[in-house]
PDB file of N, CA and C in Angstrom:
ATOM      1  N   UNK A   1       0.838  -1.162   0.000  1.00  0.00           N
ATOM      2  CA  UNK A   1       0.000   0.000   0.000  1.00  0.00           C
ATOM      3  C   UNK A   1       0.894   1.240   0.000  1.00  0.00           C
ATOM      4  N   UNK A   2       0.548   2.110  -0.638  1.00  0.00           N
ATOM      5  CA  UNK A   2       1.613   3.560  -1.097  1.00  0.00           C
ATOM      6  C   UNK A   2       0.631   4.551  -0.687  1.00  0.00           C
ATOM      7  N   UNK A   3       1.463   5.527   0.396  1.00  0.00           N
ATOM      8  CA  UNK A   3       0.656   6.490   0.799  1.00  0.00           C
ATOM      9  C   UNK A   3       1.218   7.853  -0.551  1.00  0.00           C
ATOM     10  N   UNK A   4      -0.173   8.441  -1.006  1.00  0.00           N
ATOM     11  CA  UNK A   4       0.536   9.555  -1.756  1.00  0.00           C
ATOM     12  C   UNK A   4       0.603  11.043  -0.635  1.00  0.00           C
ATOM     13  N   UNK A   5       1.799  11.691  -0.564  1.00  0.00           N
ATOM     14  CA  UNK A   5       1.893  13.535   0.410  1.00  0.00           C
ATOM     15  C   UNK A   5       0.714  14.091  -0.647  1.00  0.00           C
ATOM     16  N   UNK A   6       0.196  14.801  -0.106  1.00  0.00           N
ATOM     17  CA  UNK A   6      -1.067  15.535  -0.417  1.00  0.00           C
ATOM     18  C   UNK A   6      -0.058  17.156  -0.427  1.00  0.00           C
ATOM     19  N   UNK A   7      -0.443  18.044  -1.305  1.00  0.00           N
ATOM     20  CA  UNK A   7       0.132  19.585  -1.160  1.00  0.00           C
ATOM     21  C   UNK A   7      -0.995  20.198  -0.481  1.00  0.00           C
ATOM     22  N   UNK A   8      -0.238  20.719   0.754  1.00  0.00           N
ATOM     23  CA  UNK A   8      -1.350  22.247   1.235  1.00  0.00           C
ATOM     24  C   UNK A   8      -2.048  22.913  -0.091  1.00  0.00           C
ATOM     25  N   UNK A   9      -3.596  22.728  -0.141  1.00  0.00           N
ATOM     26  CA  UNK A   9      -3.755  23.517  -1.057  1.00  0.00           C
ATOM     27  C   UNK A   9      -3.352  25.323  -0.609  1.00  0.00           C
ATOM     28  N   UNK A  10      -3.524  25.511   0.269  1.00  0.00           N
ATOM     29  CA  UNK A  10      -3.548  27.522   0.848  1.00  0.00           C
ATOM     30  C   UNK A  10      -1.810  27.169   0.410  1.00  0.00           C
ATOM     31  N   UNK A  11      -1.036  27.102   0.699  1.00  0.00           N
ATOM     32  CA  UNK A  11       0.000  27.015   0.339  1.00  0.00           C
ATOM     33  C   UNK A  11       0.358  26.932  -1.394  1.00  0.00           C
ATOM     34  N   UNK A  12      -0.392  26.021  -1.972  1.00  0.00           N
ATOM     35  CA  UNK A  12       0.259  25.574  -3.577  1.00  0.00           C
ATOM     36  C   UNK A  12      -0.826  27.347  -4.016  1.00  0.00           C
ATOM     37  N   UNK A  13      -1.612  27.451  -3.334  1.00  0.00           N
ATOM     38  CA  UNK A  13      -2.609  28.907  -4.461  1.00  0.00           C
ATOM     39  C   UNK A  13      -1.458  29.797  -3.882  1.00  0.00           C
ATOM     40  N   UNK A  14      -1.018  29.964  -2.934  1.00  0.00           N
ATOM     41  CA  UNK A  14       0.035  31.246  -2.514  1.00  0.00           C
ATOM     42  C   UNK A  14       1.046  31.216  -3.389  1.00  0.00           C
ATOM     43  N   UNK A  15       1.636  30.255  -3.705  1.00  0.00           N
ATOM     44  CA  UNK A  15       2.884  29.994  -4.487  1.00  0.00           C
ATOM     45  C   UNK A  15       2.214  30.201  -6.138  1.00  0.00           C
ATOM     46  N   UNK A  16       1.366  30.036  -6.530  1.00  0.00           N
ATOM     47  CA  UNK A  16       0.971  30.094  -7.901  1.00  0.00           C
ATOM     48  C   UNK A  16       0.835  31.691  -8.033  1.00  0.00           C
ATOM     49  N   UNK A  17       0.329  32.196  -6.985  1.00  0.00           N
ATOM     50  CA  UNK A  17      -0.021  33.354  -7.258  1.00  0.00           C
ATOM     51  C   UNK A  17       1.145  34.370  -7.244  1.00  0.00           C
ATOM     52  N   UNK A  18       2.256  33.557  -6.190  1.00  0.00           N
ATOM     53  CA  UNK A  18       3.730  34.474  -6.015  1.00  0.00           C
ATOM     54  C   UNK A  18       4.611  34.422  -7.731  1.00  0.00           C
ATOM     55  N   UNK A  19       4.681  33.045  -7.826  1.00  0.00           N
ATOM     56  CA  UNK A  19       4.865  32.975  -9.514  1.00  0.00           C
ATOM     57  C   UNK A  19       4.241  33.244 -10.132  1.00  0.00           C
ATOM     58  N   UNK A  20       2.988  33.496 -10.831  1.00  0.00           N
ATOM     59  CA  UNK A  20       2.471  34.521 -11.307  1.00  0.00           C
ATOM     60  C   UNK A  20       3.078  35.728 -11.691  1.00  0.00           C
ATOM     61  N   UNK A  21       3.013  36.401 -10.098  1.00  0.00           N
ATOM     62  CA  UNK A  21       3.307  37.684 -10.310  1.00  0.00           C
ATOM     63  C   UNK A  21       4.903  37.478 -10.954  1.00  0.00           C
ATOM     64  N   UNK A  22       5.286  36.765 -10.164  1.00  0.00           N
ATOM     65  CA  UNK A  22       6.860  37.010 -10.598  1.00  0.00           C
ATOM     66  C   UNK A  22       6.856  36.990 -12.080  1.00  0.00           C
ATOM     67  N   UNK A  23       6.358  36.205 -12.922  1.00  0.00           N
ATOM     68  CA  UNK A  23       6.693  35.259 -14.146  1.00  0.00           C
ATOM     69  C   UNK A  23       6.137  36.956 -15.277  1.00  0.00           C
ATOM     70  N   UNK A  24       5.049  37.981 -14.785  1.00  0.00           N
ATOM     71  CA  UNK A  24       5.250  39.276 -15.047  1.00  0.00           C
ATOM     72  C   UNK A  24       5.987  40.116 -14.907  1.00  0.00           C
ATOM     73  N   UNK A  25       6.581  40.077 -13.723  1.00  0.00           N
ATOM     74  CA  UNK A  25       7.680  41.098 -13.541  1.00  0.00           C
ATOM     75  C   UNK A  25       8.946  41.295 -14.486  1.00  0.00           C
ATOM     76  N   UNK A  26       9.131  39.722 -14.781  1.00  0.00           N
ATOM     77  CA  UNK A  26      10.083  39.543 -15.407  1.00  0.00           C
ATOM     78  C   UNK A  26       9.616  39.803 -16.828  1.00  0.00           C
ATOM     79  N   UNK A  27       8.780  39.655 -17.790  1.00  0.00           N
ATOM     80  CA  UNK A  27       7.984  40.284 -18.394  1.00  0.00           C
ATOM     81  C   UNK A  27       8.223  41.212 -18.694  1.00  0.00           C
ATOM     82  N   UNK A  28       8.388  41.970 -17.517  1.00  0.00           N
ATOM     83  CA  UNK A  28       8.386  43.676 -17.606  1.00  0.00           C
ATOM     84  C   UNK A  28       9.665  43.831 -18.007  1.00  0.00           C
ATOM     85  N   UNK A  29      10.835  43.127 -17.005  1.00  0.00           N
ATOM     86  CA  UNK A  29      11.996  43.628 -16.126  1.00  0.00           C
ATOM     87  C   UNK A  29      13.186  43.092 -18.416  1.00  0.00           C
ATOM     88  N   UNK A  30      12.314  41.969 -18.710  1.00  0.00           N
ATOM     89  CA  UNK A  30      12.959  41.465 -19.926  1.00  0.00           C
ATOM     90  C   UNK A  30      12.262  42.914 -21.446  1.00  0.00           C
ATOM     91  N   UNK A  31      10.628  43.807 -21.513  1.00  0.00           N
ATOM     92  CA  UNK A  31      10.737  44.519 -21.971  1.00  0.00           C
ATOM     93  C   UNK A  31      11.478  45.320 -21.811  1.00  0.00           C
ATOM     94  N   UNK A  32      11.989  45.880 -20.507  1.00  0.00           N
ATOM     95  CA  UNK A  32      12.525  47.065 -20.324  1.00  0.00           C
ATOM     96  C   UNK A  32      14.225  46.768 -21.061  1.00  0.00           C
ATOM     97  N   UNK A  33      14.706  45.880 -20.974  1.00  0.00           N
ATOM     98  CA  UNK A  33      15.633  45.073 -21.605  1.00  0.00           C
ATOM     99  C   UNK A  33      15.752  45.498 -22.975  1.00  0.00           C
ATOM    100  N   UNK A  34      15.027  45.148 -23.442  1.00  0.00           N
ATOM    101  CA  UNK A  34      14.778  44.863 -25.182  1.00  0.00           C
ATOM    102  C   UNK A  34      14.663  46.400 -25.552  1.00  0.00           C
ATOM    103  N   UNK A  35      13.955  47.472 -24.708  1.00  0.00           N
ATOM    104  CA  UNK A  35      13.951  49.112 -25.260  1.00  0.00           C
ATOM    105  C   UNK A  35      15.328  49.489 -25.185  1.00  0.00           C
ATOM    106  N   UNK A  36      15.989  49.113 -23.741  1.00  0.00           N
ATOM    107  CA  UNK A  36      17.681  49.818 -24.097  1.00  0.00           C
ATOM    108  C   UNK A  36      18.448  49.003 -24.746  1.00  0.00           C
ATOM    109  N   UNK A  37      17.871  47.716 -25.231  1.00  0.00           N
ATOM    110  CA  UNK A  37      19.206  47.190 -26.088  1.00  0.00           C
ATOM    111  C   UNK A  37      18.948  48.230 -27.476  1.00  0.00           C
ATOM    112  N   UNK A  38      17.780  48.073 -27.720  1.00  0.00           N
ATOM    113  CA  UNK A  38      17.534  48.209 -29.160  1.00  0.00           C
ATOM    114  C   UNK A  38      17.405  50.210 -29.244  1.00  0.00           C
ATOM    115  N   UNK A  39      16.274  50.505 -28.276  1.00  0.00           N
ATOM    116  CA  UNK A  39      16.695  52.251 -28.429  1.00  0.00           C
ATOM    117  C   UNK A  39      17.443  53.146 -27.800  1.00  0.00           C
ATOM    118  N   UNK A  40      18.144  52.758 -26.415  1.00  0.00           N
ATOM    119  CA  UNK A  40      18.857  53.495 -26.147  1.00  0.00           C
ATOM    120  C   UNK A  40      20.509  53.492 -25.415  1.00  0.00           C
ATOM    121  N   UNK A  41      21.006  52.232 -25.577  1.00  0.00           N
ATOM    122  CA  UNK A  41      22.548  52.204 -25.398  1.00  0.00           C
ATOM    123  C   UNK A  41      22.857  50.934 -26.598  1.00  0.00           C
ATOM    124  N   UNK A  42      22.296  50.217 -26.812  1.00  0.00           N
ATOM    125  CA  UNK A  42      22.930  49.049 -27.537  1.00  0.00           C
ATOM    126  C   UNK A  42      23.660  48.157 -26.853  1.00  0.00           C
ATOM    127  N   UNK A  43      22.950  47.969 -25.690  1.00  0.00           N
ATOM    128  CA  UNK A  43      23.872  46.954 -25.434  1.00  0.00           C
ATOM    129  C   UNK A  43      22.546  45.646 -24.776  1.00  0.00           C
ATOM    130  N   UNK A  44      23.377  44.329 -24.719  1.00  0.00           N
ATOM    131  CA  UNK A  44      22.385  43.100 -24.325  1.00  0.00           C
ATOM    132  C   UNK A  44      22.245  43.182 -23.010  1.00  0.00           C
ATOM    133  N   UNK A  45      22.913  43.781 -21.920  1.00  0.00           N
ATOM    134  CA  UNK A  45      23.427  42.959 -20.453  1.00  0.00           C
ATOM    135  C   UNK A  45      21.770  42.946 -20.202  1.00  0.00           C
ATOM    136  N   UNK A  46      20.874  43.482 -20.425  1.00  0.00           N
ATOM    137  CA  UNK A  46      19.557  43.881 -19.637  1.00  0.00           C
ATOM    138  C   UNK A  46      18.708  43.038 -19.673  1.00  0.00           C
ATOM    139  N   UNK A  47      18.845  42.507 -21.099  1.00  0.00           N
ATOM    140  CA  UNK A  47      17.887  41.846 -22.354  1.00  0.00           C
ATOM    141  C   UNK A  47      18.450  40.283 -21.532  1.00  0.00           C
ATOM    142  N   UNK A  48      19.991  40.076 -21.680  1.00  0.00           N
ATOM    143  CA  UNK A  48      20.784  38.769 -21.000  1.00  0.00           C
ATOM    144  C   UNK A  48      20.248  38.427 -19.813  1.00  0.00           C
ATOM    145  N   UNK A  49      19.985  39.465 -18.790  1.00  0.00           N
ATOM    146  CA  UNK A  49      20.278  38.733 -17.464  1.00  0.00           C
ATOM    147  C   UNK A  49      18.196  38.698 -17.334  1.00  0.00           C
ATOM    148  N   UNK A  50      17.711  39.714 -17.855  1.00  0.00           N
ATOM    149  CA  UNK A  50      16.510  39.168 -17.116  1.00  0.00           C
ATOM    150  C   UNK A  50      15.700  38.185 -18.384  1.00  0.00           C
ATOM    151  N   UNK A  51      16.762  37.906 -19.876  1.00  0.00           N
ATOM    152  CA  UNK A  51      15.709  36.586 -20.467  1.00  0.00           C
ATOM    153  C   UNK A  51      15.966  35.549 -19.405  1.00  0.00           C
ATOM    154  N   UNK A  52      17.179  35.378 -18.835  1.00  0.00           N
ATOM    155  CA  UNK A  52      17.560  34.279 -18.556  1.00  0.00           C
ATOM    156  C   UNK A  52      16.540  33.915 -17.136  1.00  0.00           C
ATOM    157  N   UNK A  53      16.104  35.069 -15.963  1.00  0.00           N
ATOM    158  CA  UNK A  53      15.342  35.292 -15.118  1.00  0.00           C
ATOM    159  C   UNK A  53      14.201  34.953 -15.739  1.00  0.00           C
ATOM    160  N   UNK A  54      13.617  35.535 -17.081  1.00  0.00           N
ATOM    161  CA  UNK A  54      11.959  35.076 -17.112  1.00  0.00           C
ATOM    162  C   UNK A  54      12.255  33.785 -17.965  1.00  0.00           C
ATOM    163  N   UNK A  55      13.531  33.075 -18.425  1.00  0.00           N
ATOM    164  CA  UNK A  55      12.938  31.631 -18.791  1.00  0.00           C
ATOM    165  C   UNK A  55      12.957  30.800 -17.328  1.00  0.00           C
ATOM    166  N   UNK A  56      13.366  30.950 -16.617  1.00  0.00           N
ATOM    167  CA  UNK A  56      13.603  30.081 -15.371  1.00  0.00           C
ATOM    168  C   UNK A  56      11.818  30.743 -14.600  1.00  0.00           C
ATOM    169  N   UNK A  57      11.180  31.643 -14.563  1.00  0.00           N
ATOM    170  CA  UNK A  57      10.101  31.751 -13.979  1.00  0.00           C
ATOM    171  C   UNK A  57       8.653  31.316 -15.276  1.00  0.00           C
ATOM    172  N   UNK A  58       8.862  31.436 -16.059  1.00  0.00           N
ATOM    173  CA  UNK A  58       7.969  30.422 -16.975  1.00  0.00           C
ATOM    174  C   UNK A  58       7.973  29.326 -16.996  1.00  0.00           C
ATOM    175  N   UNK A  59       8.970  28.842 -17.228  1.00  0.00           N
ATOM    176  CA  UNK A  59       9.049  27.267 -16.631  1.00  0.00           C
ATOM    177  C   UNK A  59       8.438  26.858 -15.340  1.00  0.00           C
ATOM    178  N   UNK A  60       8.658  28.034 -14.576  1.00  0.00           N
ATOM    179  CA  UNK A  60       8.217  27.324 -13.006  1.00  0.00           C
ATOM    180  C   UNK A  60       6.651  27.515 -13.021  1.00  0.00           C
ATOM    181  N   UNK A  61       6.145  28.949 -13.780  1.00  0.00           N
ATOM    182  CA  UNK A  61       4.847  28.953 -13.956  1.00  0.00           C
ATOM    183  C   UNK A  61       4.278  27.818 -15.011  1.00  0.00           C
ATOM    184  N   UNK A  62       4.878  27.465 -15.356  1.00  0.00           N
ATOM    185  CA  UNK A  62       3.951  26.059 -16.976  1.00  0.00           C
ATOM    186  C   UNK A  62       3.918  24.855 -15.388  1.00  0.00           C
ATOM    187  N   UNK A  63       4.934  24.780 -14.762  1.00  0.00           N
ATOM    188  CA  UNK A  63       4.768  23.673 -13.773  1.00  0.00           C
ATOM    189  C   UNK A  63       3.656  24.364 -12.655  1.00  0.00           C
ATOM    190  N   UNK A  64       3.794  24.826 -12.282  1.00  0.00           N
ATOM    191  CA  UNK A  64       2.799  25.567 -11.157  1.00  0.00           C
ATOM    192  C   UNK A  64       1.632  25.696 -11.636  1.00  0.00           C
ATOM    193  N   UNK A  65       1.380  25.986 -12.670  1.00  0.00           N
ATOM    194  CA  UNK A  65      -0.332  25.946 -13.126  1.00  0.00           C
ATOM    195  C   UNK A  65      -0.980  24.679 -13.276  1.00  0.00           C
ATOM    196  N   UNK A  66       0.189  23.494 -13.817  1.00  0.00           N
ATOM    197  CA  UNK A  66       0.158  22.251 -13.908  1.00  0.00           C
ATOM    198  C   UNK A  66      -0.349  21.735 -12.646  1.00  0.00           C
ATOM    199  N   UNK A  67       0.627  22.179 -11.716  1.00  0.00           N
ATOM    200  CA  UNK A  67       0.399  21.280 -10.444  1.00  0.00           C
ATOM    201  C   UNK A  67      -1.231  22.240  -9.670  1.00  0.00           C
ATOM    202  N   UNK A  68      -1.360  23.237 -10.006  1.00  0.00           N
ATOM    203  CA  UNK A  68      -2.694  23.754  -9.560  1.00  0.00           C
ATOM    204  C   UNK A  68      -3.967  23.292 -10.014  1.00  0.00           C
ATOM    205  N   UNK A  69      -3.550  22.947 -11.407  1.00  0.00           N
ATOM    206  CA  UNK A  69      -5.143  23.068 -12.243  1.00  0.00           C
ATOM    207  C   UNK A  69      -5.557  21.751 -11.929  1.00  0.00           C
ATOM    208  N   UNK A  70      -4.289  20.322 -11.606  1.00  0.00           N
ATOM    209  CA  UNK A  70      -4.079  19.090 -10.888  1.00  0.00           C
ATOM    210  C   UNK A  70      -5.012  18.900  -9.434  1.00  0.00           C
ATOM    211  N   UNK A  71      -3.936  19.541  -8.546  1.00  0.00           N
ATOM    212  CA  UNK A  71      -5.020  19.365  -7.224  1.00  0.00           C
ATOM    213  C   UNK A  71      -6.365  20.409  -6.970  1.00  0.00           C
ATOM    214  N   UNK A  72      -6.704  21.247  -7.699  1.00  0.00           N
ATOM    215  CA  UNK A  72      -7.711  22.234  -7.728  1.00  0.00           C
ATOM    216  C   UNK A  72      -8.866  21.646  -8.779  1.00  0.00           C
ATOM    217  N   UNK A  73      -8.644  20.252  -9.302  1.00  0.00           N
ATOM    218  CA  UNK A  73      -9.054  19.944 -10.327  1.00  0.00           C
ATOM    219  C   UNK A  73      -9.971  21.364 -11.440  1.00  0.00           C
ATOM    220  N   UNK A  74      -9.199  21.425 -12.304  1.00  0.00           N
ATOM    221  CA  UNK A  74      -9.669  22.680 -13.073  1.00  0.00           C
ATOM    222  C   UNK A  74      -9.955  21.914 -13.967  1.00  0.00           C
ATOM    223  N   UNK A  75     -10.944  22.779 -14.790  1.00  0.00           N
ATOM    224  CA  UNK A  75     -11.061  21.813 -16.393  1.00  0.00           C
ATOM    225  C   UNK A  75      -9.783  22.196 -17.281  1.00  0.00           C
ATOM    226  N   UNK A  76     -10.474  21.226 -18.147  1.00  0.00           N
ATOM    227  CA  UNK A  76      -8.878  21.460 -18.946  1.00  0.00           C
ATOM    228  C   UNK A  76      -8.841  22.366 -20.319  1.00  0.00           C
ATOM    229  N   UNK A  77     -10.208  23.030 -20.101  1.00  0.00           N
ATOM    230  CA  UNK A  77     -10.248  24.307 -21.140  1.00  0.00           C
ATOM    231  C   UNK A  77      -9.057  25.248 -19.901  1.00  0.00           C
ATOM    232  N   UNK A  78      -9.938  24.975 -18.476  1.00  0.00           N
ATOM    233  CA  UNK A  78      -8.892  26.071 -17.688  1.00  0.00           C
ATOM    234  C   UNK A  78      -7.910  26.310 -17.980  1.00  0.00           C
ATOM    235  N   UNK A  79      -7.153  25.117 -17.505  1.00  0.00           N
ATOM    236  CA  UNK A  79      -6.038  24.964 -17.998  1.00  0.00           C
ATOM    237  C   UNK A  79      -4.824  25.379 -19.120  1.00  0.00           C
ATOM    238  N   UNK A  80      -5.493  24.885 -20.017  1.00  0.00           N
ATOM    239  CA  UNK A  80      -4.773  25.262 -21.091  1.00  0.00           C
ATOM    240  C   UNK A  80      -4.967  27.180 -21.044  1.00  0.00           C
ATOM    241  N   UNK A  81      -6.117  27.953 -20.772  1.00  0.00           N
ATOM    242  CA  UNK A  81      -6.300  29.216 -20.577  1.00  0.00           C
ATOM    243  C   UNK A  81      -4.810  29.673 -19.738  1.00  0.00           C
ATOM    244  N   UNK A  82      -4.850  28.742 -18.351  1.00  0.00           N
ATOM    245  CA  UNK A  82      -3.602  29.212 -17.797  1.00  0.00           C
ATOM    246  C   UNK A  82      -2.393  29.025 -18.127  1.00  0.00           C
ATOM    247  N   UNK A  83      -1.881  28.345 -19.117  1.00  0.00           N
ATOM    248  CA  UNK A  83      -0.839  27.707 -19.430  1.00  0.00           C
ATOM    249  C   UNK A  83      -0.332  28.549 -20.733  1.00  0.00           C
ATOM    250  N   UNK A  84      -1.814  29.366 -21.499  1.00  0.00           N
ATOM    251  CA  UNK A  84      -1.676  30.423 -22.406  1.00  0.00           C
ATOM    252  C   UNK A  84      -1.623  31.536 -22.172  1.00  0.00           C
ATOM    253  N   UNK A  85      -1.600  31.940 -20.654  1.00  0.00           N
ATOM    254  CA  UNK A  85      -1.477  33.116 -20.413  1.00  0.00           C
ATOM    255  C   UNK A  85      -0.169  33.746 -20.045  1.00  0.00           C
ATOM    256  N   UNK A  86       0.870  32.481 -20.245  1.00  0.00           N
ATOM    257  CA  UNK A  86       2.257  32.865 -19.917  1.00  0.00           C
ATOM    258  C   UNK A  86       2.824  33.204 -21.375  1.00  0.00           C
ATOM    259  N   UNK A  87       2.235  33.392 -22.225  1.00  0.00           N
ATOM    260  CA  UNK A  87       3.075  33.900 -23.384  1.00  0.00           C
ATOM    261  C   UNK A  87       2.536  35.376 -23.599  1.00  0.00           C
ATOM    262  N   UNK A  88       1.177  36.325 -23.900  1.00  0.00           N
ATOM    263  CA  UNK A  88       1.846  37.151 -23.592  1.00  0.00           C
ATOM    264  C   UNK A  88       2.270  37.764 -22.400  1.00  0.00           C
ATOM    265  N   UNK A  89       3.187  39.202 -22.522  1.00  0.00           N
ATOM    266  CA  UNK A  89       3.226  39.949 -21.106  1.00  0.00           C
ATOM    267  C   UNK A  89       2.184  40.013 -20.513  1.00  0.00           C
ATOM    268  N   UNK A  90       2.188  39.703 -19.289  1.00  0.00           N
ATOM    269  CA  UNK A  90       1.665  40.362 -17.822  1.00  0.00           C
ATOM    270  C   UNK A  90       0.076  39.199 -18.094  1.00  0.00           C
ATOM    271  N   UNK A  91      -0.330  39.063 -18.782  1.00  0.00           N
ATOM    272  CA  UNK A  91      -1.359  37.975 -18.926  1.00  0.00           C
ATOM    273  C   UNK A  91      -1.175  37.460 -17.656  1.00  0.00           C
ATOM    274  N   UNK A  92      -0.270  36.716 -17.295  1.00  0.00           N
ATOM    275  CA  UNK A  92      -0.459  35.790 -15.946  1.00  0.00           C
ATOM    276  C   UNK A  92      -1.143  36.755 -14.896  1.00  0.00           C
ATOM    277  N   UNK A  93      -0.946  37.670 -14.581  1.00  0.00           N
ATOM    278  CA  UNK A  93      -1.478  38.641 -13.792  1.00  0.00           C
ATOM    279  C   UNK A  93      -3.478  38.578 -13.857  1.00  0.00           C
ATOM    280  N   UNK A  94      -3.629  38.719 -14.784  1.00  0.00           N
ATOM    281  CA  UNK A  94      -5.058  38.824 -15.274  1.00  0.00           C
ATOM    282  C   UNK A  94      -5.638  37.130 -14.722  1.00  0.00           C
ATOM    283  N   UNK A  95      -4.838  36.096 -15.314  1.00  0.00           N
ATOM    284  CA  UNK A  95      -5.292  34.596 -15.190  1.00  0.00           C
ATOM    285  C   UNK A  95      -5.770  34.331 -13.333  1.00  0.00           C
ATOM    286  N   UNK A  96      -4.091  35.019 -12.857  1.00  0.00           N
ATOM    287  CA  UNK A  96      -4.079  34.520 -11.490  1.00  0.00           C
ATOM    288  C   UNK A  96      -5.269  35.230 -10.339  1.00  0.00           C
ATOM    289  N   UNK A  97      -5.821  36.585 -10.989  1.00  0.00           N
ATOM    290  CA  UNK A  97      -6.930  37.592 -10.888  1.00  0.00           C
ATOM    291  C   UNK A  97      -8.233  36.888 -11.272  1.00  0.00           C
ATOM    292  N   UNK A  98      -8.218  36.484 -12.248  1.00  0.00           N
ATOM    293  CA  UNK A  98      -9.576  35.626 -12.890  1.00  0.00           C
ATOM    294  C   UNK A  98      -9.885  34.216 -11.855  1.00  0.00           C
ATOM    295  N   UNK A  99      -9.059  34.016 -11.684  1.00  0.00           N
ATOM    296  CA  UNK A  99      -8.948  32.528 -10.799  1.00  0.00           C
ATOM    297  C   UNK A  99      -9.235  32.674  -9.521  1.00  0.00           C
ATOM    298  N   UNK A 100      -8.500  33.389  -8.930  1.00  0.00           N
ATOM    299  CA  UNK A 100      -9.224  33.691  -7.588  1.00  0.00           C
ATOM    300  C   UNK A 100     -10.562  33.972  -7.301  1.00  0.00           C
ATOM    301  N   UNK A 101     -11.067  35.111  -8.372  1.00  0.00           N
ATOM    302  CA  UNK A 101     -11.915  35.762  -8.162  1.00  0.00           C
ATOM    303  C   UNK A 101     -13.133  34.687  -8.134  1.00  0.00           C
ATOM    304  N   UNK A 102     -12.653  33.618  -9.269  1.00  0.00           N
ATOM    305  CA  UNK A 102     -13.971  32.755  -9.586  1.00  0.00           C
ATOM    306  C   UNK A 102     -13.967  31.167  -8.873  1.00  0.00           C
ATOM    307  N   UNK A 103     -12.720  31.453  -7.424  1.00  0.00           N
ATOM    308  CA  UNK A 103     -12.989  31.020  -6.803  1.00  0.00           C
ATOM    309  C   UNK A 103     -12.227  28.904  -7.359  1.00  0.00           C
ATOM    310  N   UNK A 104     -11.104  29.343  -8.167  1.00  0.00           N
ATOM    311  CA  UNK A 104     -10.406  28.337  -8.567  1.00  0.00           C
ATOM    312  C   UNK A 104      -9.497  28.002  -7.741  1.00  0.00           C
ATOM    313  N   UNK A 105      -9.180  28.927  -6.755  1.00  0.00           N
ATOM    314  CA  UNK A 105      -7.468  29.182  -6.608  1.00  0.00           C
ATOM    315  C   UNK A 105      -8.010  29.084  -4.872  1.00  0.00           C
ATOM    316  N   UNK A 106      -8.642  28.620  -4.518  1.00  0.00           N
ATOM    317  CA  UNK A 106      -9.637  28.974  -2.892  1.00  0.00           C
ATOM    318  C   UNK A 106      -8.820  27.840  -1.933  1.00  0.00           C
ATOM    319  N   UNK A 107      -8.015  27.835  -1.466  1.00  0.00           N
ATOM    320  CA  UNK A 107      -7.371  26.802  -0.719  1.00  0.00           C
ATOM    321  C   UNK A 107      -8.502  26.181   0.706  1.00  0.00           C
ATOM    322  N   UNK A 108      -8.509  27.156   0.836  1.00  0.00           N
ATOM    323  CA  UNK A 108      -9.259  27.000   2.359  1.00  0.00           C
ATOM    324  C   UNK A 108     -10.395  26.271   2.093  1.00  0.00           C
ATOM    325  N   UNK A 109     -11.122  26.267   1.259  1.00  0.00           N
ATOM    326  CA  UNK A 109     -12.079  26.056   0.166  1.00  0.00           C
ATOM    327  C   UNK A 109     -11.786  24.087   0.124  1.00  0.00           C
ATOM    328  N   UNK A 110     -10.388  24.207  -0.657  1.00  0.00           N
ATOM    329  CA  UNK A 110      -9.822  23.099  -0.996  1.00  0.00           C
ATOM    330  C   UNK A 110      -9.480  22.070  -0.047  1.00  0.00           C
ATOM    331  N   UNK A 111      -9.117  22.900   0.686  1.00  0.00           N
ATOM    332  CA  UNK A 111      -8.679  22.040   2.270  1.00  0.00           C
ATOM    333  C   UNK A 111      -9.630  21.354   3.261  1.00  0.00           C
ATOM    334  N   UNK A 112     -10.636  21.818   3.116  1.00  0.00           N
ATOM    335  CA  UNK A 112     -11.921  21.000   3.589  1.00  0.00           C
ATOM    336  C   UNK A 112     -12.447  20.827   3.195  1.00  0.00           C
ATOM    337  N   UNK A 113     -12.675  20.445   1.903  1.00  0.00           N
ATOM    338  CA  UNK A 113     -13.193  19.465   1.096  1.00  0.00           C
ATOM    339  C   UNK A 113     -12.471  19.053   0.259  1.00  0.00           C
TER     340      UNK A 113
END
């Protein structure tokens, strides 16, 4: 007999929602990048250090929505909604807003029942 660890749901919605935000910031932090490479010094360092920051927080968001839409059982139109909202900017922001609101993302919710 194999016991499966169960994830805190209040915990896995806190963390989705912390990546989230993050997985925008970087978003931002990688446009702001791309204006001074291209309009105002020419150079990459900006564009370099925060692609490399928002591929490492997309990744963690494609897994984190995964593992949410999983124990939150979401449908899998959801899903894929959340999993499309990491391509464009700041979208995740709006998803992780939509979700709460409609009561996807409800740990406490999740946790007793």
């Amino acid at each position: 007999m194999t016991t499966r660890s169960r994830i805190d749901p209040v915990l896995l919605a806190r963390a989705f929602r912390t990546v989230a935000i993050a997985e925008a910031c970087s978003w931002t932090g990688l446009l702001i990048g791309m204006v001074f490479k291209y309009l105002v010094v020419h150079d990459d360092i900006g564009v370099r250090i925060f692609g490399m920051i928002h591929g490492i927080l997309f990744i963690a968001y494609v897994v984190i929505t995964l593992l949410t839409a999983r124990t939150f059982r979401w449908r899998a139109g959801t899903t894929v909604l959340g999993l499309l909202a990491s391509i464009p900017p700041l979208t995740t922001l709006w998803f992780e807003h939509s979700a709460h609101r409609r009561g996807l993302i409800d740990g406490e919710r999740a946790r007793q029942g």
